[in-house]
Protein backbone atom coordinates (compact mmCIF):
# COMPACT_ATOMS: atom_id res chain seq x y z
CA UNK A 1 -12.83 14.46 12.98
CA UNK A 2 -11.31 13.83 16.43
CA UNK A 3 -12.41 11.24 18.54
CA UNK A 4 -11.32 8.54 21.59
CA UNK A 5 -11.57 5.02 20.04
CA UNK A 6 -10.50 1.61 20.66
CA UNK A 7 -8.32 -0.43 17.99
CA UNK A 8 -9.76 -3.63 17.50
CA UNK A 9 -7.74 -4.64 14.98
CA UNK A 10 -4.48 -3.12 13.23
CA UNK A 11 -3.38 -4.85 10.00
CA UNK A 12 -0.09 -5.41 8.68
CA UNK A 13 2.10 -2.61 6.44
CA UNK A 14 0.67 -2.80 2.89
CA UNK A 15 1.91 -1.50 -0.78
CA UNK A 16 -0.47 -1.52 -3.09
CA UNK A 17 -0.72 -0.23 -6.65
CA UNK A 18 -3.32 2.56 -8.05
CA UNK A 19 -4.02 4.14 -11.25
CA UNK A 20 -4.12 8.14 -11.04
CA UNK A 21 -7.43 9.61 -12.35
CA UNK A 22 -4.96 10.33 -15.70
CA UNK A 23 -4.13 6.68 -15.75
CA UNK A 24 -0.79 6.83 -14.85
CA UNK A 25 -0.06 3.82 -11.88
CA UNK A 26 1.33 4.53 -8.57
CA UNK A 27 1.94 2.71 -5.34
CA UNK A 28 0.65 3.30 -1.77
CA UNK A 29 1.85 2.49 1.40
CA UNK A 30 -0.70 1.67 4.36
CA UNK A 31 -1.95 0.44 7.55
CA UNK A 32 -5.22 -0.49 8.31
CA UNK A 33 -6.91 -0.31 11.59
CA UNK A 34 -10.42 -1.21 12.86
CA UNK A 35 -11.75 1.39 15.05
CA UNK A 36 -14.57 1.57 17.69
CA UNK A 37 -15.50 4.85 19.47
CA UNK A 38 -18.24 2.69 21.51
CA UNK A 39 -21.40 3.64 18.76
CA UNK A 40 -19.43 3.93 15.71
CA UNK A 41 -16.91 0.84 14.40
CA UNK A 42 -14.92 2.24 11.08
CA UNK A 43 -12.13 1.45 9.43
CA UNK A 44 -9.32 3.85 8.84
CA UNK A 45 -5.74 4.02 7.15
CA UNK A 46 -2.56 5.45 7.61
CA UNK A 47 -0.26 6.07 4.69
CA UNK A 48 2.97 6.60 3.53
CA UNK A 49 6.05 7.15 5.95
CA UNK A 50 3.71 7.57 8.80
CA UNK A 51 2.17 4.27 8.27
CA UNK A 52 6.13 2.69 8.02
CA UNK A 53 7.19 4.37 11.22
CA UNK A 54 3.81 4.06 13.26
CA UNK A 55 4.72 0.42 14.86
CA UNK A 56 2.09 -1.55 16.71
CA UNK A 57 -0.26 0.11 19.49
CA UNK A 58 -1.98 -1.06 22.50
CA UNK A 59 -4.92 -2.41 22.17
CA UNK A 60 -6.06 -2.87 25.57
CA UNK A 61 -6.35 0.92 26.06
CA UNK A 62 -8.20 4.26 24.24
CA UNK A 63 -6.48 6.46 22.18
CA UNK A 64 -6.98 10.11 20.70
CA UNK A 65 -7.27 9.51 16.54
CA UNK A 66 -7.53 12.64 14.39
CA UNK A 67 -8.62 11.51 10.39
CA UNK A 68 -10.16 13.45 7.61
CA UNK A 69 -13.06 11.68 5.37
CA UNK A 70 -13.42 12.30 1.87
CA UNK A 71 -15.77 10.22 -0.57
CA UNK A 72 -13.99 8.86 -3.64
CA UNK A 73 -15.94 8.72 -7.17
CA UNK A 74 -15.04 6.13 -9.87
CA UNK A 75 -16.38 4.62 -12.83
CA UNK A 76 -16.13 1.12 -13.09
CA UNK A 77 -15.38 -0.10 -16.52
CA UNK A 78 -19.26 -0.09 -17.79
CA UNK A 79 -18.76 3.68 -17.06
CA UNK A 80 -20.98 3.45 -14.01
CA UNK A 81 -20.20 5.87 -11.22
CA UNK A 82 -19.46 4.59 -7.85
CA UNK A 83 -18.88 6.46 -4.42
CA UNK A 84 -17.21 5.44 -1.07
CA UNK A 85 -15.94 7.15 1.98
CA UNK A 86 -12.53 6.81 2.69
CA UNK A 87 -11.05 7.61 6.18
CA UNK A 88 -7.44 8.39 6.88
CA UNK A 89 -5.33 8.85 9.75
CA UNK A 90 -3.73 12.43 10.22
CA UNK A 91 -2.60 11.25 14.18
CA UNK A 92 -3.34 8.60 16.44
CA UNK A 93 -2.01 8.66 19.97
């Protein structure tokens, strides 16, 4: 997906832990940022050395964002499935 959006809001750098689908635990590191294309408001991540490198932007202007969605599936610990979308930055500019 490719679109022109406006950052409402960009969080701070993030590590967080996860446990693999073959339960072994891993860290992450991300950025958060609210989007707005002027219909749709999401929220999106960058990761990794990208999101340690990417800085602060400007908020008072638009900028191009290129992300791939994916929906993650999980079982909780009941063993009941769950879904969300997840949305990641490949390149915002």
């Amino acid at each position: 997906m490719e679109k022109f959006v406006a950052i409402k809001q960009q969080f701070p750098l993030m590590e967080r832990e996860y446990t693999t689908r073959q339960g072994e635990q891993k860290k992450i590191t991300t950025k958060g940022f609210i989007l707005d294309d002027g219909i749709d408001t999401f929220y999106a991540e960058m990761v990794g050395e990208q999101a340690r490198n990417c800085g602060n932007y400007d908020t008072s202007v638009y900028h191009s964002v290129q992300c791939q969605m994916k929906c993650r599936e999980w079982k909780d610990k009941d063993g009941k499935d769950h879904y969300s979308n997840e949305i990641i930055i490949n390149k915002l500019v």
